[in-house]
PDB file of N, CA and C in Angstrom:
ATOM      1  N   UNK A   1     -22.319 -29.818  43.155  1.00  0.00           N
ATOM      2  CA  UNK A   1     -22.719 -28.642  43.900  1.00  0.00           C
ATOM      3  C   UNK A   1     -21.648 -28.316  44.934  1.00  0.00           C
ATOM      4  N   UNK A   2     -21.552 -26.932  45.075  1.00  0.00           N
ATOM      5  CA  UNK A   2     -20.312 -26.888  45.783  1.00  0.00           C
ATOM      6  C   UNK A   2     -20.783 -26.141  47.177  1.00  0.00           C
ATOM      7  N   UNK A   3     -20.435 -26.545  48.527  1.00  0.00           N
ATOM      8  CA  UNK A   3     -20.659 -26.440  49.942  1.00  0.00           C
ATOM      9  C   UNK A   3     -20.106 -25.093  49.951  1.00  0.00           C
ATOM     10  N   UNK A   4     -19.128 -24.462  49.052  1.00  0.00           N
ATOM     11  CA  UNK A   4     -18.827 -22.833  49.599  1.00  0.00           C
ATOM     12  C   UNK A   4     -19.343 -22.130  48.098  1.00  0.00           C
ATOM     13  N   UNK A   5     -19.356 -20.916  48.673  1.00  0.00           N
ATOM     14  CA  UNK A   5     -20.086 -19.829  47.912  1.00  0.00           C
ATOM     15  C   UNK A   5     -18.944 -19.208  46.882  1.00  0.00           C
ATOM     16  N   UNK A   6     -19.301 -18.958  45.715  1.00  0.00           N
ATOM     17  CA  UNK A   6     -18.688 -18.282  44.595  1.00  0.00           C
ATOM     18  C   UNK A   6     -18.537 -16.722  45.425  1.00  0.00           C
ATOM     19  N   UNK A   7     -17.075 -16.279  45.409  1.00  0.00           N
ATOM     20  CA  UNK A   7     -17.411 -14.859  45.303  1.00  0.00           C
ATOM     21  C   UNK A   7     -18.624 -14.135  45.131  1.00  0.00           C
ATOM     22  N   UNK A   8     -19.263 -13.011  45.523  1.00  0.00           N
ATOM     23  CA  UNK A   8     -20.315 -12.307  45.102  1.00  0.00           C
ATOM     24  C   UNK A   8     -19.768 -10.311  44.641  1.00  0.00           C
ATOM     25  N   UNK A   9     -18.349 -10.295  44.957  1.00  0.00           N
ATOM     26  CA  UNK A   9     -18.598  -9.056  44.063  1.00  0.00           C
ATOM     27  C   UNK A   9     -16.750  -9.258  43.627  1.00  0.00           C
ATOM     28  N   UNK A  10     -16.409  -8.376  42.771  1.00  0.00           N
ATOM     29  CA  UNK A  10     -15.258  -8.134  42.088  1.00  0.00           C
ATOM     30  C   UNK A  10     -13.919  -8.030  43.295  1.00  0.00           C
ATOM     31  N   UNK A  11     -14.674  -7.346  44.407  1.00  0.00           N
ATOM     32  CA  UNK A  11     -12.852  -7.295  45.221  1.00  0.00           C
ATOM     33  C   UNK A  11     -13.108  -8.759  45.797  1.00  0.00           C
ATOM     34  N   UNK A  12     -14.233  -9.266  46.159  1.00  0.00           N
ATOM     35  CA  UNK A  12     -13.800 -10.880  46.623  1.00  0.00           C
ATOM     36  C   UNK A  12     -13.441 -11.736  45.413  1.00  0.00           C
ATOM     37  N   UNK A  13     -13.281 -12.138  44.676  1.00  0.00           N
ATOM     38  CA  UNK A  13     -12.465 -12.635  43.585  1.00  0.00           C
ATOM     39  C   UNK A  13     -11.259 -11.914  43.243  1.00  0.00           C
ATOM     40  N   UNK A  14     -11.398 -10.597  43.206  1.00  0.00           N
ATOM     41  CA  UNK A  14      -9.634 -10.209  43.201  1.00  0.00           C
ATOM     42  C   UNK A  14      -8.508 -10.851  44.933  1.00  0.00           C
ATOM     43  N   UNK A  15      -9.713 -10.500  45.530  1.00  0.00           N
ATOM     44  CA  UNK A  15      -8.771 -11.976  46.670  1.00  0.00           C
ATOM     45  C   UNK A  15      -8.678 -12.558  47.100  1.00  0.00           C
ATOM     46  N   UNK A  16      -9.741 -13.694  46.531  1.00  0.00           N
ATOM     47  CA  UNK A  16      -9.653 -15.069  46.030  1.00  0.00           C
ATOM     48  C   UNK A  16      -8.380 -15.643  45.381  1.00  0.00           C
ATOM     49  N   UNK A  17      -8.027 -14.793  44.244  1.00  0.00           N
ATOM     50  CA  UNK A  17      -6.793 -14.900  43.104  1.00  0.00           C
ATOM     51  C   UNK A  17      -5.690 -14.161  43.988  1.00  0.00           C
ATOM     52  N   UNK A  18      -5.453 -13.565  44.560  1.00  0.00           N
ATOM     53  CA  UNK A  18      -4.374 -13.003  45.444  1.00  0.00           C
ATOM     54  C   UNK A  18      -4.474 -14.348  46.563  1.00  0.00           C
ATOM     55  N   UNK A  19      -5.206 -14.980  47.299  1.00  0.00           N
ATOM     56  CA  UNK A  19      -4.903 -15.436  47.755  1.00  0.00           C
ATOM     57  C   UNK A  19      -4.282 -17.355  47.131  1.00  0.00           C
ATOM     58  N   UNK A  20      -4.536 -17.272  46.021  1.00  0.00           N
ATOM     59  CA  UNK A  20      -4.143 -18.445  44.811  1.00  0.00           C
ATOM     60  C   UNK A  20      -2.836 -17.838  44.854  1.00  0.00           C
ATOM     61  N   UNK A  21      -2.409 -16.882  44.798  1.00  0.00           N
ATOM     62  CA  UNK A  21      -1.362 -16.395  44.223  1.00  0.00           C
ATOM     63  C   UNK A  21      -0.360 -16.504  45.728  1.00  0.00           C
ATOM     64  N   UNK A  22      -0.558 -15.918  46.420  1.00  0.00           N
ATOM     65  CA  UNK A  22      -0.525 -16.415  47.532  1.00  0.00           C
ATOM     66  C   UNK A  22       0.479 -17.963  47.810  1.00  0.00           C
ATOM     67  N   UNK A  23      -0.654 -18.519  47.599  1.00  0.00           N
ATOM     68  CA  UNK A  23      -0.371 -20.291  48.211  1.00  0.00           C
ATOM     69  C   UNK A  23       0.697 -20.718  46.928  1.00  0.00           C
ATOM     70  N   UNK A  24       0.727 -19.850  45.656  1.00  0.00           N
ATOM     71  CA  UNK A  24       1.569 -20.428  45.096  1.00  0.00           C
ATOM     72  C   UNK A  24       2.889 -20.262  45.738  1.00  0.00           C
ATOM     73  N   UNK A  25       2.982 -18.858  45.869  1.00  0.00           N
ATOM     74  CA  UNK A  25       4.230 -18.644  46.412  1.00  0.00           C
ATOM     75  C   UNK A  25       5.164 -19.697  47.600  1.00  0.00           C
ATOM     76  N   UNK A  26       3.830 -19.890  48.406  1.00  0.00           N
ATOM     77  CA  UNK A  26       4.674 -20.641  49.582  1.00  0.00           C
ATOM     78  C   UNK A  26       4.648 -22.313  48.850  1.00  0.00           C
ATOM     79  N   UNK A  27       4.152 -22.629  48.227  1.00  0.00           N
ATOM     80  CA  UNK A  27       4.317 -23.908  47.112  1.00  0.00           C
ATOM     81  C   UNK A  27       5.903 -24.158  47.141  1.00  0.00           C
ATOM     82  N   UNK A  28       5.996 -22.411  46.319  1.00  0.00           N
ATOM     83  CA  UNK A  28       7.468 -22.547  45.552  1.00  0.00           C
ATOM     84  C   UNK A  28       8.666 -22.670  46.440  1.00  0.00           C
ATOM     85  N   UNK A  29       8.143 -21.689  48.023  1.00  0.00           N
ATOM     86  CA  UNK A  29       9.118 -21.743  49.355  1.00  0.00           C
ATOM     87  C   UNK A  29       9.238 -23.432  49.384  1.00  0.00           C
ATOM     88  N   UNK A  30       8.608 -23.964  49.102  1.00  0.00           N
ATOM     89  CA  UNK A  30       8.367 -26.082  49.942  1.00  0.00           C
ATOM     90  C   UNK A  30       9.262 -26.365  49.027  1.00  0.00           C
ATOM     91  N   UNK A  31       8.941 -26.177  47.847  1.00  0.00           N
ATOM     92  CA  UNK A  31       9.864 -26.836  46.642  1.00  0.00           C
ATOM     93  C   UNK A  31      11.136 -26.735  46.534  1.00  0.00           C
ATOM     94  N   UNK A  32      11.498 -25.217  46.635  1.00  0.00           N
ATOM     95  CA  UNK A  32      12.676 -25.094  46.765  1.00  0.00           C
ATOM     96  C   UNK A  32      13.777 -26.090  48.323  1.00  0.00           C
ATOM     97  N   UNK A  33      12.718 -25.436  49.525  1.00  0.00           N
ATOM     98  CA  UNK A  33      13.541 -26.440  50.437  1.00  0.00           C
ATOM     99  C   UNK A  33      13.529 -27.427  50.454  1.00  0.00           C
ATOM    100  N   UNK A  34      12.463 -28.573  49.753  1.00  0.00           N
ATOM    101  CA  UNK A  34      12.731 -29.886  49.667  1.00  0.00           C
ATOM    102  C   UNK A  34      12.598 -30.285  48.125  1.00  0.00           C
ATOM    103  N   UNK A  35      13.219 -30.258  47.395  1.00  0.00           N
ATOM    104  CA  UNK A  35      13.101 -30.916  46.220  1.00  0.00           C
ATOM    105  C   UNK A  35      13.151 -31.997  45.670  1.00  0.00           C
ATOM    106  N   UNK A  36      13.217 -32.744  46.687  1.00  0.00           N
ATOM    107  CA  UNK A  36      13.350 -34.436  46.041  1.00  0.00           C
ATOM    108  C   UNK A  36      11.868 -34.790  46.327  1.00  0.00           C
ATOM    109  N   UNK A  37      11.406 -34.103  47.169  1.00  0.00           N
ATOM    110  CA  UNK A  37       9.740 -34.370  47.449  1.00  0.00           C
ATOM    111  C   UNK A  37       8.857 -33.865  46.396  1.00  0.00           C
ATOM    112  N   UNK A  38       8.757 -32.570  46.229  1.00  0.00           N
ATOM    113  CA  UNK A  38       8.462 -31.407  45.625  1.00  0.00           C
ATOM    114  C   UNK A  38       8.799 -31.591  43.942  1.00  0.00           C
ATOM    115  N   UNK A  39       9.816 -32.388  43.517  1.00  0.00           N
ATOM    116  CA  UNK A  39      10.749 -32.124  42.408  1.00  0.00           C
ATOM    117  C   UNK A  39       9.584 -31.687  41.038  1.00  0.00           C
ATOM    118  N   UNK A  40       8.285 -32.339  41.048  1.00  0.00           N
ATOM    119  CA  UNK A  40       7.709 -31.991  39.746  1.00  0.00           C
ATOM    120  C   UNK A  40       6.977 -30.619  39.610  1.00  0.00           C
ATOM    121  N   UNK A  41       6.998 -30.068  41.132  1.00  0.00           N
ATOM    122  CA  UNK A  41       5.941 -28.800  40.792  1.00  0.00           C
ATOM    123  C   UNK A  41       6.388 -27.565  40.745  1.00  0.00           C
ATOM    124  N   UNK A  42       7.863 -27.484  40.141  1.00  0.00           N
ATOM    125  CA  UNK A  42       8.521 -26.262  39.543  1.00  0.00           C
ATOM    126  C   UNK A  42       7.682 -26.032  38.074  1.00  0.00           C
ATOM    127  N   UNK A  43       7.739 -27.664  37.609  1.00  0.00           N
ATOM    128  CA  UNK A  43       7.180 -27.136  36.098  1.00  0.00           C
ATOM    129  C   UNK A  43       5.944 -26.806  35.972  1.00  0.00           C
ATOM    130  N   UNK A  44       5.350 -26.552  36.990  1.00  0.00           N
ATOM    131  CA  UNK A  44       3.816 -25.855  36.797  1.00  0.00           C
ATOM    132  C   UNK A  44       3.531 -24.835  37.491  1.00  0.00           C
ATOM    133  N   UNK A  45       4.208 -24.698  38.394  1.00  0.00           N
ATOM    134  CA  UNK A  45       4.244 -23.257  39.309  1.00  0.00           C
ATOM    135  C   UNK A  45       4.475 -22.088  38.695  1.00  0.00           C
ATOM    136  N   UNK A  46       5.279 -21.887  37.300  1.00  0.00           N
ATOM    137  CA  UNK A  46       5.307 -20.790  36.739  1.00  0.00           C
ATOM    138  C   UNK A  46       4.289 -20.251  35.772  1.00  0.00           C
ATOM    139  N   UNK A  47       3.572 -21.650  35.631  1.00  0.00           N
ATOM    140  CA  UNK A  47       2.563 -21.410  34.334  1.00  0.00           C
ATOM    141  C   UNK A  47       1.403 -20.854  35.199  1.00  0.00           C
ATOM    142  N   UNK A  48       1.409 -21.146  36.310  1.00  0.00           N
ATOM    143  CA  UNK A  48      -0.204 -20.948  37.323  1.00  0.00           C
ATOM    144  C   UNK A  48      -0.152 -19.463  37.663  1.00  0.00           C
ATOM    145  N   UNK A  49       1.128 -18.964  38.170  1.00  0.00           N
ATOM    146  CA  UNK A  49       1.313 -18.045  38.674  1.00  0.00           C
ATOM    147  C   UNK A  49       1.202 -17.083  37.715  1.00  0.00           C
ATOM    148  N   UNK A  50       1.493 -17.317  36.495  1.00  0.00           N
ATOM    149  CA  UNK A  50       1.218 -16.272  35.648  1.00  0.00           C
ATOM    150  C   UNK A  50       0.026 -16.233  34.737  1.00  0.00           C
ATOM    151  N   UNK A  51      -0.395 -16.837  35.068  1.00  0.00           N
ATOM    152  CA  UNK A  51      -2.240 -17.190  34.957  1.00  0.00           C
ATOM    153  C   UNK A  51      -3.178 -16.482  35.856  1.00  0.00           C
ATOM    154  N   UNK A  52      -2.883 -16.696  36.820  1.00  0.00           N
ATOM    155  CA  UNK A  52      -3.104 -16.198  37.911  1.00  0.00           C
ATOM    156  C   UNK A  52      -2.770 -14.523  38.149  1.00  0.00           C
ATOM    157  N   UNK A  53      -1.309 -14.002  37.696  1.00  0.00           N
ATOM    158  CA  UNK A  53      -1.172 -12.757  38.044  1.00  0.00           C
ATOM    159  C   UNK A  53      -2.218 -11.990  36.822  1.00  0.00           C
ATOM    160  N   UNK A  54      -2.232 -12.848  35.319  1.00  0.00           N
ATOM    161  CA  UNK A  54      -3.393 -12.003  34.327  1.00  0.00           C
ATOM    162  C   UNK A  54      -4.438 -11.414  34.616  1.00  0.00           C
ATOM    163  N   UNK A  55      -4.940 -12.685  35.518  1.00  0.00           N
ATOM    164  CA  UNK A  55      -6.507 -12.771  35.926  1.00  0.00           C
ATOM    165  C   UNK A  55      -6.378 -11.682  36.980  1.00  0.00           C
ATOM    166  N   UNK A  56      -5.302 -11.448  37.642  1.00  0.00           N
ATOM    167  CA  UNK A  56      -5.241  -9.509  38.609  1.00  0.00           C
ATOM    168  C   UNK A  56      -5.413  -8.872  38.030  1.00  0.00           C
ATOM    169  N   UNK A  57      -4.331  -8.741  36.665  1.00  0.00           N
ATOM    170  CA  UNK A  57      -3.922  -7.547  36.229  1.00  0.00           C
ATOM    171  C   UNK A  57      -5.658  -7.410  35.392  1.00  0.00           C
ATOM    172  N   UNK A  58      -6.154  -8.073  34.880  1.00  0.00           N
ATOM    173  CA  UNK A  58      -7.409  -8.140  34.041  1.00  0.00           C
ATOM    174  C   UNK A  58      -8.661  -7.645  34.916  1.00  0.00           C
ATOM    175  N   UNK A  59      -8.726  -7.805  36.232  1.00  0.00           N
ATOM    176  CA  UNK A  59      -9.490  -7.151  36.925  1.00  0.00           C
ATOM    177  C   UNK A  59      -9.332  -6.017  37.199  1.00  0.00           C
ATOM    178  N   UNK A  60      -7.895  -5.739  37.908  1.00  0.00           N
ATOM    179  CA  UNK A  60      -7.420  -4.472  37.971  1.00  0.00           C
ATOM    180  C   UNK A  60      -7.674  -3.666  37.039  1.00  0.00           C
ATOM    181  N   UNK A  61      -7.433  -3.859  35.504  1.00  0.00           N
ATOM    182  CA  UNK A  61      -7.564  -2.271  34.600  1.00  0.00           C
ATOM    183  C   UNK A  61      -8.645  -2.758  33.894  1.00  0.00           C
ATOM    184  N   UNK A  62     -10.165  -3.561  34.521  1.00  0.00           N
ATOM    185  CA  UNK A  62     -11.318  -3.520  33.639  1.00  0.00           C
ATOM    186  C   UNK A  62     -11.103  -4.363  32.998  1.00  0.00           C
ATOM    187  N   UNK A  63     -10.928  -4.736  32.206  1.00  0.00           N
ATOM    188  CA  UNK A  63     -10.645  -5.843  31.087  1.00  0.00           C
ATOM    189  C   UNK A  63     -11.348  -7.243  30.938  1.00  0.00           C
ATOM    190  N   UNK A  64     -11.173  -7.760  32.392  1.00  0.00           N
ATOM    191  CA  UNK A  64     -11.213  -9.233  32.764  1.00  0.00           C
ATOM    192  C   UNK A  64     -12.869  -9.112  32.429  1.00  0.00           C
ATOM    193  N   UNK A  65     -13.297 -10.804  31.334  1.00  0.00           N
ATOM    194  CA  UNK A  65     -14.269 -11.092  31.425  1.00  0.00           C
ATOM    195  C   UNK A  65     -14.630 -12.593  31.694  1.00  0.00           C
ATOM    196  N   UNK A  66     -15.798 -12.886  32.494  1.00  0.00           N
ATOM    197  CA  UNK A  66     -16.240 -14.279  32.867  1.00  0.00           C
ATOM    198  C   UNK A  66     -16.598 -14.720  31.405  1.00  0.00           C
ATOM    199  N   UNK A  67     -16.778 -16.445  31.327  1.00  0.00           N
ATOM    200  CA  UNK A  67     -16.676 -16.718  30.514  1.00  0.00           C
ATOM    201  C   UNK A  67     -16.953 -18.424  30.736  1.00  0.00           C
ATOM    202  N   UNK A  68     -18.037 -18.837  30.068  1.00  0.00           N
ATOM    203  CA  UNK A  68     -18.127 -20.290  30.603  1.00  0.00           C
ATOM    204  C   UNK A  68     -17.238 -21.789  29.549  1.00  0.00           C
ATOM    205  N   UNK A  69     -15.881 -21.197  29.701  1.00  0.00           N
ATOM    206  CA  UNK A  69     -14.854 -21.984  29.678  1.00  0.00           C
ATOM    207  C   UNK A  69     -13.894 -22.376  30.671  1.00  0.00           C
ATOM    208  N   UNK A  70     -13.150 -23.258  30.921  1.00  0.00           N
ATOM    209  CA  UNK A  70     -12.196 -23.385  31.676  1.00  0.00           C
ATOM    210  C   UNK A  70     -11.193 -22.572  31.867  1.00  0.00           C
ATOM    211  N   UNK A  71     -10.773 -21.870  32.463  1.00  0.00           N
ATOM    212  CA  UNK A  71      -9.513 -21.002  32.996  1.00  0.00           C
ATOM    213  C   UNK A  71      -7.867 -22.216  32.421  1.00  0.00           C
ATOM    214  N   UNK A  72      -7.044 -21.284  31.566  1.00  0.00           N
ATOM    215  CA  UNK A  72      -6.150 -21.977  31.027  1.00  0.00           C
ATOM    216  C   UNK A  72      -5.454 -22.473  32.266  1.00  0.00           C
ATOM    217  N   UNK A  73      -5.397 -22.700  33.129  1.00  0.00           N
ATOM    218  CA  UNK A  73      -4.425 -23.361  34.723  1.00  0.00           C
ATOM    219  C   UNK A  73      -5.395 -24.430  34.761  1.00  0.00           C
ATOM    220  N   UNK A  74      -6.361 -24.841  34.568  1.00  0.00           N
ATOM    221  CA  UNK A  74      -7.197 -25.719  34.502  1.00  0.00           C
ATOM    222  C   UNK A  74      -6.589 -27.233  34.188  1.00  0.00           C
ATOM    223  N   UNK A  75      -5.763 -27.651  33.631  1.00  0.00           N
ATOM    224  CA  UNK A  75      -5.333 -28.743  33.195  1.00  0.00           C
ATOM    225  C   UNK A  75      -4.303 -29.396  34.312  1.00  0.00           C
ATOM    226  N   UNK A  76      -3.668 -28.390  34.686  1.00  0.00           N
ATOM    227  CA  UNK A  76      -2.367 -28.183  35.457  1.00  0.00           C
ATOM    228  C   UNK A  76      -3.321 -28.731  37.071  1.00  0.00           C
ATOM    229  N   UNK A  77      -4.286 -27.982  37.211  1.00  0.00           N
ATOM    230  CA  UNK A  77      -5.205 -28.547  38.807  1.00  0.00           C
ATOM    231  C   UNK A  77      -5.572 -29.856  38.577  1.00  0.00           C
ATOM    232  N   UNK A  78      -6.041 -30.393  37.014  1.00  0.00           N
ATOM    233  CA  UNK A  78      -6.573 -31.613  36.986  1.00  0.00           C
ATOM    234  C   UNK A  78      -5.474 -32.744  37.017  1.00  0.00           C
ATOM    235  N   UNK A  79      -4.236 -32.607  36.777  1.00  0.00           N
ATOM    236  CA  UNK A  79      -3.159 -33.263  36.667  1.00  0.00           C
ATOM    237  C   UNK A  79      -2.750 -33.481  37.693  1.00  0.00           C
ATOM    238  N   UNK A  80      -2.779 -32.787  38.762  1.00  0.00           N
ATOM    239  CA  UNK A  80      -1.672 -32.835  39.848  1.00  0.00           C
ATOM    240  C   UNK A  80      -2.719 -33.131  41.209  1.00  0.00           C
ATOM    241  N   UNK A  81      -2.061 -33.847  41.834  1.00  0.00           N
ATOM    242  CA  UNK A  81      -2.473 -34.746  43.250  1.00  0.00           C
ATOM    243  C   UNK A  81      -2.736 -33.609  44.400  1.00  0.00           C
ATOM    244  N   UNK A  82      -3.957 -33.850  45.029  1.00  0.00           N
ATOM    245  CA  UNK A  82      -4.196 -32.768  46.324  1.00  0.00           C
ATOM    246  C   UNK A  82      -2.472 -32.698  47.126  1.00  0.00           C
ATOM    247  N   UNK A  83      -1.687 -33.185  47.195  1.00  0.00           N
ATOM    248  CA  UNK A  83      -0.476 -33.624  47.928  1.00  0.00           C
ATOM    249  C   UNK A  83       0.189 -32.279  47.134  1.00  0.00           C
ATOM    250  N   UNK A  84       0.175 -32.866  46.043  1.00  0.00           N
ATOM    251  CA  UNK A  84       1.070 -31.610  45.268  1.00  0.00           C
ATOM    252  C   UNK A  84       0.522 -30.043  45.006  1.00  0.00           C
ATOM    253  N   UNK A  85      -0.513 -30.059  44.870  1.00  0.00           N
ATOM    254  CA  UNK A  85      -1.347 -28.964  44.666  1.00  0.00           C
ATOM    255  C   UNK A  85      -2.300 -28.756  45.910  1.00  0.00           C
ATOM    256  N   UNK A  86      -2.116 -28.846  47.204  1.00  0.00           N
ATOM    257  CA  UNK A  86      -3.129 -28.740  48.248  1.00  0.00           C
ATOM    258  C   UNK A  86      -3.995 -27.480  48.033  1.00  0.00           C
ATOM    259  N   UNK A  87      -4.023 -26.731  47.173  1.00  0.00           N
ATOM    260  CA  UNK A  87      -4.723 -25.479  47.367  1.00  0.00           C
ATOM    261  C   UNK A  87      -5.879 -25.721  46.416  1.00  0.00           C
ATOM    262  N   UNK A  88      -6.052 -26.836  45.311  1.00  0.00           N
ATOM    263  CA  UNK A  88      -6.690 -26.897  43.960  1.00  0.00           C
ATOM    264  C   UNK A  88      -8.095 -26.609  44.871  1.00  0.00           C
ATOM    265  N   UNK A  89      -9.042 -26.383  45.671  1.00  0.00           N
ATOM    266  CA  UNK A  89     -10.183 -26.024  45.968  1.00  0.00           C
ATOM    267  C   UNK A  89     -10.424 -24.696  45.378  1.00  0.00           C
ATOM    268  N   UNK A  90      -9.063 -24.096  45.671  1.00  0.00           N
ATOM    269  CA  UNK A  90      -9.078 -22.373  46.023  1.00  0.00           C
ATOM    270  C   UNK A  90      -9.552 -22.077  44.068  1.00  0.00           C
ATOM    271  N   UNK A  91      -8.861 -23.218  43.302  1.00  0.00           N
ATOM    272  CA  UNK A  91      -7.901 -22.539  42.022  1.00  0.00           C
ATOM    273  C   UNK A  91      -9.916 -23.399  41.255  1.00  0.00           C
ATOM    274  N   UNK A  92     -10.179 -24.321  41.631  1.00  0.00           N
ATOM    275  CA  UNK A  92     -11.275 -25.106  41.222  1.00  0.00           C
ATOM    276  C   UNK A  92     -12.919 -23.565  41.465  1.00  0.00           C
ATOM    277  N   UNK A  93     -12.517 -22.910  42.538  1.00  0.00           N
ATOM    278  CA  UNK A  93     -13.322 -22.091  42.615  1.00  0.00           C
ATOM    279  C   UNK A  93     -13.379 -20.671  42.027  1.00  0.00           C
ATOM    280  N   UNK A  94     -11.444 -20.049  42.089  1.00  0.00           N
ATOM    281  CA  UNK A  94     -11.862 -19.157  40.616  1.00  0.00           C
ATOM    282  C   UNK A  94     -12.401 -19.419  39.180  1.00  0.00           C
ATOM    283  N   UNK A  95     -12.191 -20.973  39.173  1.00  0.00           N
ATOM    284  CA  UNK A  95     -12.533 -21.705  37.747  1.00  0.00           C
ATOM    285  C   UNK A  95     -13.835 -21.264  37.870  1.00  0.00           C
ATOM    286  N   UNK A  96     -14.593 -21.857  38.766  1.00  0.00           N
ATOM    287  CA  UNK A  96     -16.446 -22.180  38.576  1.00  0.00           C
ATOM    288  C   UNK A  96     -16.683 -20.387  39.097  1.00  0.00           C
ATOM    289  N   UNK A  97     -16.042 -19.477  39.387  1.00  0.00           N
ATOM    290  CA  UNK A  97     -16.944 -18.250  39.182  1.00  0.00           C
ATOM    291  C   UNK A  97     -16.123 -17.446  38.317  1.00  0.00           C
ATOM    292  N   UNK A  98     -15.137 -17.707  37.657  1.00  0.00           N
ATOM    293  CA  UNK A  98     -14.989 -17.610  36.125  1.00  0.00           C
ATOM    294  C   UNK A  98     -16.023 -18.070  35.141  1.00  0.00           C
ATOM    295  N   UNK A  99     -16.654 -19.323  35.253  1.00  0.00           N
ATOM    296  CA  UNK A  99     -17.469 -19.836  34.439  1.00  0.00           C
ATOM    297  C   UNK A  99     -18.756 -19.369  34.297  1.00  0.00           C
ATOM    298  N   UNK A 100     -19.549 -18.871  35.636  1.00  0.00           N
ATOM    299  CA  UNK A 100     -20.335 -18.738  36.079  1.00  0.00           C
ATOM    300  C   UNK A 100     -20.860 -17.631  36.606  1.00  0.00           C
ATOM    301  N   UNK A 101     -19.870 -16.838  36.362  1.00  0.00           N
ATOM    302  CA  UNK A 101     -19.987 -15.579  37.295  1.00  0.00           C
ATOM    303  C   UNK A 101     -19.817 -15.001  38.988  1.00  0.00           C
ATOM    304  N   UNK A 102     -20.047 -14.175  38.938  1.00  0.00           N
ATOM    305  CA  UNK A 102     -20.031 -13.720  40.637  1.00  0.00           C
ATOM    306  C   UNK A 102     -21.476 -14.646  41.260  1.00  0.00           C
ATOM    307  N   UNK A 103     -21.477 -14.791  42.289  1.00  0.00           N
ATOM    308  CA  UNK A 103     -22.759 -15.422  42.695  1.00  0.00           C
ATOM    309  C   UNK A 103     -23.748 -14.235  43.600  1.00  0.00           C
ATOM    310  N   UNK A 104     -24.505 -14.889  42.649  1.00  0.00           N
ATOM    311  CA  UNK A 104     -26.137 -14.192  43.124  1.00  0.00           C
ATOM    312  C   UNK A 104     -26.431 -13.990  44.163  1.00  0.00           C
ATOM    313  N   UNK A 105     -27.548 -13.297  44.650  1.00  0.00           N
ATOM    314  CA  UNK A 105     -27.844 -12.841  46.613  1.00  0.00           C
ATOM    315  C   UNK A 105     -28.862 -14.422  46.288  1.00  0.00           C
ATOM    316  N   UNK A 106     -29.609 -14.436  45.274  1.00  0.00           N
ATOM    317  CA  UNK A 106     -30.752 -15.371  45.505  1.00  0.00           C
ATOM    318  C   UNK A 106     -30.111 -16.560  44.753  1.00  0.00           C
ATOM    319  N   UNK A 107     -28.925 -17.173  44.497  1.00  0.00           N
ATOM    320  CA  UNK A 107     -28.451 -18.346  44.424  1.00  0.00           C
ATOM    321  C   UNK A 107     -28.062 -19.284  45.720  1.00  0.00           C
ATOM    322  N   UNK A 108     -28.953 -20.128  45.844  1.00  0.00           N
ATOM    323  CA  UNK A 108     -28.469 -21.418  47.397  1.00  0.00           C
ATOM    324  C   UNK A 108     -27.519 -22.122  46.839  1.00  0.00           C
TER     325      UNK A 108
END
């Protein structure tokens, strides 16, 4: 059970994912300035981010549908260490209202 609330309408999940999109970016700022720290999360930063920009563009022109599967970035959050991925809450919660939908007025 999760202590924060699923989105409840379409522009809060469009920036939810803007703000995923977001934290990637400054990810990629860390990586680049330190890379001996950082060195493994080039190879997943491009796959997220463009996972991530779909799931805009898919809201943006209608398209995008929920769906109770895992979001393909899904593997990439389960792989990688809160250290490396500090944001996986953000990316774990478009997952579960991808899965699940927008959340209800009468869901606790």
């Amino acid at each position: 059970m999760s202590l924060v609330r699923r989105p409840a309408t379409m522009e809060e999940y469009l920036e939810l994912i803007k703000s995923a999109l977001f934290d990637v970016e400054e990810l990629r700022m860390s990586v680049e300035f330190d890379m001996e720290f950082m060195e493994g999360a080039m190879s997943f930063l491009e796959p997220l981010a463009k996972d991530l920009r779909d799931m805009q563009n898919a809201i943006t022109d209608g398209s995008y549908e929920f769906a109770n599967t895992d979001l393909p970035y899904m593997p990439i959050v389960q792989s990688q260490s809160n250290i490396t991925l500090p944001f996986k809450p953000v990316l774990r919660m478009i997952n579960e209202t991808h899965r699940k939908g927008l959340q209800a007025e009468d869901e606790a």
